[in-house]
Protein backbone atom coordinates (compact mmCIF):
# COMPACT_ATOMS: atom_id res chain seq x y z
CA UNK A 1 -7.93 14.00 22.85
CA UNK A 2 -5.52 11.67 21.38
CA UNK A 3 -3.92 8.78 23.76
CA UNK A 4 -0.06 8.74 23.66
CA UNK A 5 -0.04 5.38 25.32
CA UNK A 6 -0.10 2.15 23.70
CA UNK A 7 -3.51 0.68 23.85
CA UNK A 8 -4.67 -3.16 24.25
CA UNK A 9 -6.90 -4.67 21.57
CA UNK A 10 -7.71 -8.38 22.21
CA UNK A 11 -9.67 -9.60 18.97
CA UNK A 12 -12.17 -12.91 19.55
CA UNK A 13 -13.85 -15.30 16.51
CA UNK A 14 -11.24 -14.49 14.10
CA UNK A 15 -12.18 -16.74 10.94
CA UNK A 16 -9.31 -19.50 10.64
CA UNK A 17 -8.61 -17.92 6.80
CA UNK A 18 -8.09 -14.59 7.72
CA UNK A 19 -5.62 -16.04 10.80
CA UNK A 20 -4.14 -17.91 8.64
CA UNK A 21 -3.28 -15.29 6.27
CA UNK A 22 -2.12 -13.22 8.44
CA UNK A 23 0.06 -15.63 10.38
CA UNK A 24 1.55 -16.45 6.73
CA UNK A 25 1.93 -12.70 6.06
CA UNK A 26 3.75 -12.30 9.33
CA UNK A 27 6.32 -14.79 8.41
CA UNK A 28 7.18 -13.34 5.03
CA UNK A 29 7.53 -9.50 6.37
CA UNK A 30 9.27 -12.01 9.49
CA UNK A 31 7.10 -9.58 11.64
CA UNK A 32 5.11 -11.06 15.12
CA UNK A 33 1.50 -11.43 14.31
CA UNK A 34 0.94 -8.48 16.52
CA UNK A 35 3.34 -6.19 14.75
CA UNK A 36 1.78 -7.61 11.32
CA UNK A 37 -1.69 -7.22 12.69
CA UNK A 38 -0.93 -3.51 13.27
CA UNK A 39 0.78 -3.16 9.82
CA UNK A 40 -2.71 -3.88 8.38
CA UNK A 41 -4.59 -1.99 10.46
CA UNK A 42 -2.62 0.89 9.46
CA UNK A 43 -2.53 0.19 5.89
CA UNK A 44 -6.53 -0.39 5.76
CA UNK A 45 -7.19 2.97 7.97
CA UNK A 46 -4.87 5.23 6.50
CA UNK A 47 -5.85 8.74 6.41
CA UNK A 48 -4.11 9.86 3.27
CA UNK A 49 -5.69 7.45 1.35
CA UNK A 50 -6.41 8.96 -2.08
CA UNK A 51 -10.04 7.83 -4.12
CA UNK A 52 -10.22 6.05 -7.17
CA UNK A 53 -11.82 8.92 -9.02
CA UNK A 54 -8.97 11.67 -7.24
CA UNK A 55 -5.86 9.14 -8.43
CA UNK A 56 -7.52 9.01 -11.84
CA UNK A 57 -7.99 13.08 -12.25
CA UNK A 58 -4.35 13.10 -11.20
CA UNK A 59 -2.95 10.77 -13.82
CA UNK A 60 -5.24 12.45 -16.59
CA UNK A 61 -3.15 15.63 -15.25
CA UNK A 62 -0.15 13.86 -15.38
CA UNK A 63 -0.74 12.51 -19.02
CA UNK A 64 -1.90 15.68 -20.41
CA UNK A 65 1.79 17.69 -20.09
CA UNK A 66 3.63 14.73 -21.29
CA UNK A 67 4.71 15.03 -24.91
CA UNK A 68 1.84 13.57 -27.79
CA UNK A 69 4.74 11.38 -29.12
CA UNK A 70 4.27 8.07 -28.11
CA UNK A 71 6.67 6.08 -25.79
CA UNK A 72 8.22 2.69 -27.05
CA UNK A 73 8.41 -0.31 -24.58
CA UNK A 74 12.61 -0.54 -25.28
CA UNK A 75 12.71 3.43 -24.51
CA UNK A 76 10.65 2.71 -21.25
CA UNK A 77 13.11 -0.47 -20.12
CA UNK A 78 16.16 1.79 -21.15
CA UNK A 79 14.69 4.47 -18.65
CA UNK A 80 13.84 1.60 -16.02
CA UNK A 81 17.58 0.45 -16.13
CA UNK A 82 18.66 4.24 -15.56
CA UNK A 83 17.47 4.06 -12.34
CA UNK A 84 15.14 7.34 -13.86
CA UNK A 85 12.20 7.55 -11.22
């Protein structure tokens, strides 16, 4: 059963690096460290996360219906500057 309610987490012997990291990460996104601490949490447990080997099969998909011809870098910028996803 899933708990629609906020929940508490209180989190003790944090290493000073990874508190300071976050704190700096915090003020960057200009997040509280709370808000930033949940970011990551949700980042690192994401359930959609897709495995190295699964993203690789999907760009060997990907690369086998593009054309054999080979694209040049200033074709690739040109594209970029399109604003072509």
């Amino acid at each position: 059963m899933e708990n629609d309610m906020p929940t508490t987490l209180t989190l003790k012997n944090i290493p000073d690096a990874v508190y300071d990291r976050l704190k700096l990460s915090a003020e960057a996104h200009r997040r509280s460290m709370n808000s930033e601490a949940i970011v990551c949490l949700e980042a690192a447990l994401r359930l959609d996360k897709v495995a190295p080997a699964e993203r690789l099969a999907r760009a060997r998909q990907l690369r086998a219906v593009l054309p054999k011809s080979k694209f040049r870098a200033r074709d690739i910028d040109a594209l970029k500057r399109e604003g072509r996803p």
